[in-house]
N, C-alpha and C. Protein backbone atom coordinates (compact mmCIF):
# COMPACT_ATOMS: atom_id res chain seq x y z
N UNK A 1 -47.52 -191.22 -60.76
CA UNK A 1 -47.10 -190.21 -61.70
C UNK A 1 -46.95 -188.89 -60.95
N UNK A 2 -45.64 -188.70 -61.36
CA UNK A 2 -45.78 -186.60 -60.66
C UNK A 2 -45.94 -185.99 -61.50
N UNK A 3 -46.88 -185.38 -62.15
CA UNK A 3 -47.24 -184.33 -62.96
C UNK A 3 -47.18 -183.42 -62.30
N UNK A 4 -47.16 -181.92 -62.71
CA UNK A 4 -46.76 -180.61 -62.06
C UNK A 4 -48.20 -179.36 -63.23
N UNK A 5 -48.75 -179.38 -61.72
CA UNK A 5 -49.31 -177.95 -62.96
C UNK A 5 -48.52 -176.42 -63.08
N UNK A 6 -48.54 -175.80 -63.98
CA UNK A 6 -47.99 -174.78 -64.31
C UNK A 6 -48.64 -173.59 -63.09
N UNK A 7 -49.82 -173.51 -62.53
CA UNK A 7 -50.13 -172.52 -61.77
C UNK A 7 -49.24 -172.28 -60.67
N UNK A 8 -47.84 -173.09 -60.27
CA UNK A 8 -47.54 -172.75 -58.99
C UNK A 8 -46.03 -172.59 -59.68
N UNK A 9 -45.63 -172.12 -60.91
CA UNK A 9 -44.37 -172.07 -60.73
C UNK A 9 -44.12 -170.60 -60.98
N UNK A 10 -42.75 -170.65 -61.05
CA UNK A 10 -42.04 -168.99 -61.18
C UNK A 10 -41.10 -169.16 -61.60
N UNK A 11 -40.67 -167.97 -62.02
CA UNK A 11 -39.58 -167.58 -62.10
C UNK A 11 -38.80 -166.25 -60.90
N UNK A 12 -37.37 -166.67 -60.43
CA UNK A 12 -37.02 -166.06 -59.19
C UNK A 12 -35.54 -165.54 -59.34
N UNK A 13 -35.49 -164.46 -59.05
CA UNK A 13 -33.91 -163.62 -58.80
C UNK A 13 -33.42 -163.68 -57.61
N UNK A 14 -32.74 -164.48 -57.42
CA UNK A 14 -32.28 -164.93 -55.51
C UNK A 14 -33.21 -165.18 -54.97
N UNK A 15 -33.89 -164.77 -54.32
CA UNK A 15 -35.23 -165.07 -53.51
C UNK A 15 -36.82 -164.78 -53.64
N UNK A 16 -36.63 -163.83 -54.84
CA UNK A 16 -37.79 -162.22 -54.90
C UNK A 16 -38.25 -163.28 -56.25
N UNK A 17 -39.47 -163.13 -56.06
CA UNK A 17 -40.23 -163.79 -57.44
C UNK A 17 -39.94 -162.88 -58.46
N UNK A 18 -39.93 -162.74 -59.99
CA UNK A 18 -40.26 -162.17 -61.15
C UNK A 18 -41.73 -161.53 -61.22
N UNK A 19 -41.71 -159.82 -60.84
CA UNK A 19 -43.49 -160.23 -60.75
C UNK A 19 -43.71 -160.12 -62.14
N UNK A 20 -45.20 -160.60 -61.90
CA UNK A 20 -45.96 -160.93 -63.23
C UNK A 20 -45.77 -161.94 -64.51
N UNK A 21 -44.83 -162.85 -64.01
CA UNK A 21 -43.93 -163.55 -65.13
C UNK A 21 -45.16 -164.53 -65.47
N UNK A 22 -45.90 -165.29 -66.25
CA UNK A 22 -46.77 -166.16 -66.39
C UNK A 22 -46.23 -167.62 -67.04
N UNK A 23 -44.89 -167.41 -67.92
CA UNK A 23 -45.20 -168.37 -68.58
C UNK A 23 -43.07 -168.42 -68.78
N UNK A 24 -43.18 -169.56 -68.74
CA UNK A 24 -41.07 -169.93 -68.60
C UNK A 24 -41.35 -170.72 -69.29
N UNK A 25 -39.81 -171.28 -70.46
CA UNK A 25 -39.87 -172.68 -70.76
C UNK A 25 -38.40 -172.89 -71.40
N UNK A 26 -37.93 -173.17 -70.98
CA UNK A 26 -36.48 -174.29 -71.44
C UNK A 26 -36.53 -175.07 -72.36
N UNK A 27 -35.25 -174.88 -73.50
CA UNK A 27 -35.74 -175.57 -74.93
C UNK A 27 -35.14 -176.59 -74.69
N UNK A 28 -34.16 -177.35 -73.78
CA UNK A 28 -33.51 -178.40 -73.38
C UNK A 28 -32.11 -178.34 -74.23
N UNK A 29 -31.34 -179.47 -73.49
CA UNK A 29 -29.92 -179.84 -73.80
C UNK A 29 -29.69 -180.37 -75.32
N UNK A 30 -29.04 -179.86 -75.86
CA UNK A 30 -28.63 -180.74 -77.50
C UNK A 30 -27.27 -181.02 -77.39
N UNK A 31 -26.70 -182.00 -78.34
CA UNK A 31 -25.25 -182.62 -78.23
C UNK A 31 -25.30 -182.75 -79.53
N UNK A 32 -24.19 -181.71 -80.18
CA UNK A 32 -23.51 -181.35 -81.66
C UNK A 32 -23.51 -183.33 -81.80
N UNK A 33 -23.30 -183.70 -83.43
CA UNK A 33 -23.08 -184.55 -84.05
C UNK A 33 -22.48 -184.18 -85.22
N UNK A 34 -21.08 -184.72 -85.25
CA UNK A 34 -19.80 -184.44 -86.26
C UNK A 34 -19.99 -185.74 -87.13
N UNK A 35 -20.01 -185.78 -88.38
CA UNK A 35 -19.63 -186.34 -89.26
C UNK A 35 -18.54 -186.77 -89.84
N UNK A 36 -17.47 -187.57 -90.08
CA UNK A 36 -16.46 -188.39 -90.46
C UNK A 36 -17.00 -188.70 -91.74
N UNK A 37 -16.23 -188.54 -92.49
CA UNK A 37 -16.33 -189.08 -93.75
C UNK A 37 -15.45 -188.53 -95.21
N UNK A 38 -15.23 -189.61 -95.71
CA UNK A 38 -13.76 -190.00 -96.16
C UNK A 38 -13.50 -191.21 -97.16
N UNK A 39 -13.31 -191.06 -98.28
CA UNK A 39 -12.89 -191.73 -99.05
C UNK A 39 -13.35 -193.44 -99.53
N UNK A 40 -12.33 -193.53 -98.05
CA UNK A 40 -12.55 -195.07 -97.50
C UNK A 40 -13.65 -195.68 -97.04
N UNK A 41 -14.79 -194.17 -96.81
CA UNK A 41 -15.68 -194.86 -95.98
C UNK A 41 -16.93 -194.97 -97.19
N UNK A 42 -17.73 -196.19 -96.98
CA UNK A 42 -19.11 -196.33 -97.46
C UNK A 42 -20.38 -195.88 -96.59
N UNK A 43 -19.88 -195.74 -95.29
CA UNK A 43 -21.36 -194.92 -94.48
C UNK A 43 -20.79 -193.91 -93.53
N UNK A 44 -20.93 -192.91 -93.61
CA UNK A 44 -20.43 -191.74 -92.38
C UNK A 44 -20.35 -192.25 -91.41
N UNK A 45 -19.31 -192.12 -90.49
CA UNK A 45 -19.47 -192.25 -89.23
C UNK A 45 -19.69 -190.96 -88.31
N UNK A 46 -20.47 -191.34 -87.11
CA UNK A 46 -20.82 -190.07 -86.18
C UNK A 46 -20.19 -189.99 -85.06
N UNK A 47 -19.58 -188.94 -84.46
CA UNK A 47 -19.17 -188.60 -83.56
C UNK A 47 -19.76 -187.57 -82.48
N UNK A 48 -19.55 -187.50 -81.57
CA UNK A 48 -20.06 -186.75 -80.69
C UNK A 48 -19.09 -185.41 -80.67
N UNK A 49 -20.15 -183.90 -80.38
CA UNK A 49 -19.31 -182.95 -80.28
C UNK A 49 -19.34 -182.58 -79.23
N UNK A 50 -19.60 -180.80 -79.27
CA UNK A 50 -19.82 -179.81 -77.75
C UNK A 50 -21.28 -179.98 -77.68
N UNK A 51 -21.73 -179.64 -76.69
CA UNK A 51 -23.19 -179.60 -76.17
C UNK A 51 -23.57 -178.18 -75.95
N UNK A 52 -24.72 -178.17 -76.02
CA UNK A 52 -25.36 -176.82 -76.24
C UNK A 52 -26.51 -176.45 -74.50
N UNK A 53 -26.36 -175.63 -74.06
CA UNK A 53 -27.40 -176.00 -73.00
C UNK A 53 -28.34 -175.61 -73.12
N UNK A 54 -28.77 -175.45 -74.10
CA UNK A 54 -30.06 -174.73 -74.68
C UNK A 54 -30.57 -172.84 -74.12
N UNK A 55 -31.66 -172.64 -73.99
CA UNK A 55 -32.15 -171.41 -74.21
C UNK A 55 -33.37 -171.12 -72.95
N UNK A 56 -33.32 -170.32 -72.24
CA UNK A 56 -34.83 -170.45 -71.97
C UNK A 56 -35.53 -168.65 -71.99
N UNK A 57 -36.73 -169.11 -72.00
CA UNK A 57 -37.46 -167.68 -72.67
C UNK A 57 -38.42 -167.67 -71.16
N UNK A 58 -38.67 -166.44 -71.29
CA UNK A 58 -40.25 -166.25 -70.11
C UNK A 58 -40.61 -164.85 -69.75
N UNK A 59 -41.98 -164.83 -69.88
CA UNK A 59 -42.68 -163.84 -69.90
C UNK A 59 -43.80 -163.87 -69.50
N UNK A 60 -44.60 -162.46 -69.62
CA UNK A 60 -45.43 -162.18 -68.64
C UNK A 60 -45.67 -160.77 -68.10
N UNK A 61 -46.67 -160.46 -67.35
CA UNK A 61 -46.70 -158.52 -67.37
C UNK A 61 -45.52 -157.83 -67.10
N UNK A 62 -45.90 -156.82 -67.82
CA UNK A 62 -44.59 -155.83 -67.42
C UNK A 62 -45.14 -155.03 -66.10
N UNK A 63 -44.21 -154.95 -65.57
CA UNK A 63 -44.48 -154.25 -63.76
C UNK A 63 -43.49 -153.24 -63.75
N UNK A 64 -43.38 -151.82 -64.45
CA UNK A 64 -42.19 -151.04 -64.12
C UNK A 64 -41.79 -151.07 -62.67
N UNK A 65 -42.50 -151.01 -61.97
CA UNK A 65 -42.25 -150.88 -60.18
C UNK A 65 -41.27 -151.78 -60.00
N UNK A 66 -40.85 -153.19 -60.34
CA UNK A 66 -40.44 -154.84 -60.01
C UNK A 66 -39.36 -154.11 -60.43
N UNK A 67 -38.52 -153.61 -58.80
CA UNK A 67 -37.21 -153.50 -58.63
C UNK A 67 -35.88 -154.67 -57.90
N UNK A 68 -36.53 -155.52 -57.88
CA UNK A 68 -36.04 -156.79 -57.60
C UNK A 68 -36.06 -158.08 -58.53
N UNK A 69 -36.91 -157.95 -59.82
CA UNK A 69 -36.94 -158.96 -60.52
C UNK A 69 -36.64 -158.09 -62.10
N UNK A 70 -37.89 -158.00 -62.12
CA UNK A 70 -37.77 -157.53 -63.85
C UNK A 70 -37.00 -156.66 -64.22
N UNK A 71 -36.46 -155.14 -63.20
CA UNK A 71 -35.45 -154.10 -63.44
C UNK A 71 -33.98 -154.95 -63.51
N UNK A 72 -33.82 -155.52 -61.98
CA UNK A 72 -32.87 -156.28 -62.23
C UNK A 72 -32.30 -157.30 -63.70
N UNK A 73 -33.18 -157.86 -64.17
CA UNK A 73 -32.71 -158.51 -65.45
C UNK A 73 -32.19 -157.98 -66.39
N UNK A 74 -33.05 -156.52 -66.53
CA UNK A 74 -32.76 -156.12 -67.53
C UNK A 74 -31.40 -155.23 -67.29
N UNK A 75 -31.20 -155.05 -65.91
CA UNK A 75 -29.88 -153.94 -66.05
C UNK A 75 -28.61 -155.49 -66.11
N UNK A 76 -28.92 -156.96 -65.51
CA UNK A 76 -28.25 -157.50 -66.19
C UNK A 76 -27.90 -157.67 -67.85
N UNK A 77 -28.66 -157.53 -68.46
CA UNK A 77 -28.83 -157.81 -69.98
C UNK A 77 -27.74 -156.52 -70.16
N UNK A 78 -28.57 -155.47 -69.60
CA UNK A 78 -27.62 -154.22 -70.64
C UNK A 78 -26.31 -153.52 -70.64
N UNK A 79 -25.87 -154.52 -68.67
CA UNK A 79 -24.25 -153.90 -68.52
C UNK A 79 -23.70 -155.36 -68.41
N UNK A 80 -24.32 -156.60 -69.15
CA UNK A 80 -23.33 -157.41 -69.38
C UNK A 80 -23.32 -158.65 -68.35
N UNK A 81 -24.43 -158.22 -67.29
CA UNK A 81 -23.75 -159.14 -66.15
C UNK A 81 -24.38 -160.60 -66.24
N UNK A 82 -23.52 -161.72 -65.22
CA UNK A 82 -24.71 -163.12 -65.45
C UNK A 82 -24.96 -162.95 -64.39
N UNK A 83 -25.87 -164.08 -64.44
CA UNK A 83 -25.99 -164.51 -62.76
C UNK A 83 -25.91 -165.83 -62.84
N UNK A 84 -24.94 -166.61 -61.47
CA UNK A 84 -24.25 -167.58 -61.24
C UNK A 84 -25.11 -168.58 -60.99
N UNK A 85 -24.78 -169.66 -60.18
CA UNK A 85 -25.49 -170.99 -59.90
C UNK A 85 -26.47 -170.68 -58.56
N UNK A 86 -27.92 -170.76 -58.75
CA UNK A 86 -28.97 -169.58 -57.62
C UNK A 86 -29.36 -168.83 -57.99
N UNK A 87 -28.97 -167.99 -58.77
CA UNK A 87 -28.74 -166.11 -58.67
C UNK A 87 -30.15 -166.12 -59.58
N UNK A 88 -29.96 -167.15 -60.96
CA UNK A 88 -31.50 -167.18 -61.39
C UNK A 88 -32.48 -168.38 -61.59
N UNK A 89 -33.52 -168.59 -60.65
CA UNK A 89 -34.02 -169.80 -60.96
C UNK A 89 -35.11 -169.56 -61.66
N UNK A 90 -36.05 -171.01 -61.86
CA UNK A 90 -37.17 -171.46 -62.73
C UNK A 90 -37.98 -172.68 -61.96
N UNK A 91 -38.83 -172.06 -61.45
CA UNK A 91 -39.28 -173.08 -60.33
C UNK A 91 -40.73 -173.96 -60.86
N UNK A 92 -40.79 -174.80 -60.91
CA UNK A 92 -41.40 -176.22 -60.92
C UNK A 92 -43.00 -175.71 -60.41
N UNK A 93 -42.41 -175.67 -58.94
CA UNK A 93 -43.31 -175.71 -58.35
C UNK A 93 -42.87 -175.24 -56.63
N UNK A 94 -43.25 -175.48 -55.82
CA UNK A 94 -42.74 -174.40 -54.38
C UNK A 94 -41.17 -174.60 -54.61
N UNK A 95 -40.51 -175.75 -54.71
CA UNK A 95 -39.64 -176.39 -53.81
C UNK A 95 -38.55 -176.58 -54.68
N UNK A 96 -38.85 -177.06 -55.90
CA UNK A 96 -38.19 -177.79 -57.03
C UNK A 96 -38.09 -176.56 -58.55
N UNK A 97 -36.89 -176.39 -58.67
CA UNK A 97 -36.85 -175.55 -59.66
C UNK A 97 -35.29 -175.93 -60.52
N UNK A 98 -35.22 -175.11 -61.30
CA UNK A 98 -34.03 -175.16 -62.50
C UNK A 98 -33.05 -173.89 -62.30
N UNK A 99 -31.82 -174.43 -62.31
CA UNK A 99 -30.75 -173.49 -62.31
C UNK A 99 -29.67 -173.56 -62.90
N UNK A 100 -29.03 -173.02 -63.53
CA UNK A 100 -27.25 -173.65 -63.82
C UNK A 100 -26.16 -174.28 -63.36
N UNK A 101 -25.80 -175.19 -63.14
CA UNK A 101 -24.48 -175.74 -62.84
C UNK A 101 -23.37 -175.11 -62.13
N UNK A 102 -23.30 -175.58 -60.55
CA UNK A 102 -22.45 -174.92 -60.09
C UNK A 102 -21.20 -174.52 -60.69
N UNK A 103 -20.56 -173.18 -60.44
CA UNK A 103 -19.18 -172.70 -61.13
C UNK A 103 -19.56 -172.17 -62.65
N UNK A 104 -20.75 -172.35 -63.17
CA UNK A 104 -21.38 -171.36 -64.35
C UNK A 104 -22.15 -170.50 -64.35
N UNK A 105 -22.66 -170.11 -65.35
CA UNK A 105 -23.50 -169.11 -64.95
C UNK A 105 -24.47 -168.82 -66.95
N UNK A 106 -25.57 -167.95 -65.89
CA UNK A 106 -26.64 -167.61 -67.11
C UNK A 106 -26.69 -166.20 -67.42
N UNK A 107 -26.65 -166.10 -69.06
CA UNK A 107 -26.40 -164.32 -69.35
C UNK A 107 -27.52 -164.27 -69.72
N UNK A 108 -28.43 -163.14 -69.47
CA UNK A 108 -30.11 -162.91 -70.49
C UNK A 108 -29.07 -161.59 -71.09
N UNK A 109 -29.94 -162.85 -72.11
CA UNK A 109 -29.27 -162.28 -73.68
C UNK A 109 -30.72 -161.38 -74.70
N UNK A 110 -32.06 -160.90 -74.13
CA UNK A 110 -32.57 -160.56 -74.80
C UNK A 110 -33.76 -160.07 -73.54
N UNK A 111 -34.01 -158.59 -73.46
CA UNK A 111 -34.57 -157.94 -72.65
C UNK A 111 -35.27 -156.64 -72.80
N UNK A 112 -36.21 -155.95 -71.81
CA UNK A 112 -36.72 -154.67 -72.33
C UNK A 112 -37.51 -155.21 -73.88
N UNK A 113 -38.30 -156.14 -73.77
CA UNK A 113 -38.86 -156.70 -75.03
C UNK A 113 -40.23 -156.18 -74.44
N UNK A 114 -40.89 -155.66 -74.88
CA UNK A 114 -42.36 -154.84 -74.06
C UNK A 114 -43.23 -154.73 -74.89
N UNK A 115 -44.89 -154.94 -74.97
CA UNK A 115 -45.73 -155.42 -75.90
C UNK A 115 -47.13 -154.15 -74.68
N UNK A 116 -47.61 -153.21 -75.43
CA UNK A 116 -48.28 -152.35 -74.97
C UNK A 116 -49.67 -152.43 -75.91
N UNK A 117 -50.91 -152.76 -75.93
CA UNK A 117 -51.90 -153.07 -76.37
C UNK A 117 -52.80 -151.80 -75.88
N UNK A 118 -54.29 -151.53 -76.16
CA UNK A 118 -55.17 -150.87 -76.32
C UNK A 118 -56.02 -151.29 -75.15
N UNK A 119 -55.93 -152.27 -75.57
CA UNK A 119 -57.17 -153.22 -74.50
C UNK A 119 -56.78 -154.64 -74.05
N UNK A 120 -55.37 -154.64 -73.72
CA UNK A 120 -54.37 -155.83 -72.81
C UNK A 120 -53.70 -155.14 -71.98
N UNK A 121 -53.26 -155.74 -71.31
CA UNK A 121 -52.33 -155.65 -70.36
C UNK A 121 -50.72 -155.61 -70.72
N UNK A 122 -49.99 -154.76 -70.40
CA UNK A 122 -48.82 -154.71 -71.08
C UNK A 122 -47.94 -155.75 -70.82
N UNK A 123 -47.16 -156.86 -71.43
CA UNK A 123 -46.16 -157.84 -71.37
C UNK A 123 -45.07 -157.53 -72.09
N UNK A 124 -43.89 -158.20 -70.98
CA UNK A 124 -42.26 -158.35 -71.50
C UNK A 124 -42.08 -159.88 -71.87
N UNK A 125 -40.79 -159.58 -72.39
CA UNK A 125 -40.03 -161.01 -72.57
C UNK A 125 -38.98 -160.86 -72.27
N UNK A 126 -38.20 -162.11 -71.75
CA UNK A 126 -36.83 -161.93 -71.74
C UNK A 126 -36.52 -163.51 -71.93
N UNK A 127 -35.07 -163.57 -72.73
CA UNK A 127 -34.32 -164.61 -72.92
C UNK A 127 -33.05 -164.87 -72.00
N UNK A 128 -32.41 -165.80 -72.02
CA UNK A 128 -31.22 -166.42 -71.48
C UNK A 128 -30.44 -167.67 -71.66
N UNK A 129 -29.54 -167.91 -71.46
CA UNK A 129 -28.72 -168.88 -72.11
C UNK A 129 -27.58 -169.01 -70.88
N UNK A 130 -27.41 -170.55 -71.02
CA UNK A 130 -26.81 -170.89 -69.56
C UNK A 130 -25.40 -170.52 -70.46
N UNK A 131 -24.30 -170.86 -69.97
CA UNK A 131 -22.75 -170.35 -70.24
C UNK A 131 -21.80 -171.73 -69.85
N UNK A 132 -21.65 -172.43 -70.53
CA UNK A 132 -20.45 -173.52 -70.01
C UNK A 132 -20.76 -174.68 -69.31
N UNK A 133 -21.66 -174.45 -68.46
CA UNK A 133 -23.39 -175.59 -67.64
C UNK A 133 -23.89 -176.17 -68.12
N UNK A 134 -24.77 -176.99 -67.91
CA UNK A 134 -26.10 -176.91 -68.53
C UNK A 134 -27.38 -177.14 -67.15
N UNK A 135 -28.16 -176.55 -67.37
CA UNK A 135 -29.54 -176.61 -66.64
C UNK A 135 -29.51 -177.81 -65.61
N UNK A 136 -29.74 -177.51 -64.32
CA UNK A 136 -30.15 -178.90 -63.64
C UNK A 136 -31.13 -178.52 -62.75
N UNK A 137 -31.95 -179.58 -62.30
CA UNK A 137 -33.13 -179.35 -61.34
C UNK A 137 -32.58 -179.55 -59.98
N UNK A 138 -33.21 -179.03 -59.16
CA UNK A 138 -33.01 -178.43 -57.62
C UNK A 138 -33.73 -179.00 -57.36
């Protein structure tokens, strides 16, 4: 069995870890199901549609300093930009991680999400959504 514990993974912007990120997770691939149905018919028939590549979320302290990970995301989020096949991974563990499909790319679609407590430690979130891809492991 390869089980993977969560203590050794990350999340990474080209090369530079995400600091403080604790916790990633990918909602996985779905495939639309179209319905047929018609007159003639006594049981729907199903068809296959577009596929969805799902969503992934991740978070973890906020580090204003993290000018290579966390600033970066977010000035992606707010002037629009993606990042291509690499540009953002989700790593497993050292070696093995998740990325988009060469020739696509991933937009974070939800950023600057910041949670400031009394007596915690301050945490962000950010979302993303692959574009035309879907997710594959490295």
């Amino acid at each position: 069995m390869a089980t993977k514990s969560g203590r050794i993974a990350s999340v990474r912007v080209g090369t530079f870890k995400v600091a403080g990120q604790g916790t990633w997770s990918y909602g996985g691939f779905t495939r639309e199901i179209i319905e047929e149905d018609s007159w003639d018919l006594d049981i729907k028939k199903k068809h296959f549609g577009v596929g969805d590549a799902g969503e992934l979320t991740f978070s973890g302290l906020y580090d204003i300093a993290d000018t290579t990970g966390q600033n970066l995301l977010n000035s992606a989020c707010l002037n629009s930009s993606a990042f291509t096949h690499n540009d953002l991974r989700f790593y497993v563990d050292n070696t093995s991680y998740w990325t988009v499909d060469t020739g696509y790319d991933i937009k974070t679609s939800k950023c600057h999400s910041i949670t400031m407590e009394k007596s915690a430690m301050g945490t962000v979130d950010f979302t993303a959504v692959p574009s035309g891809g879907k997710m594959i492991l490295m």
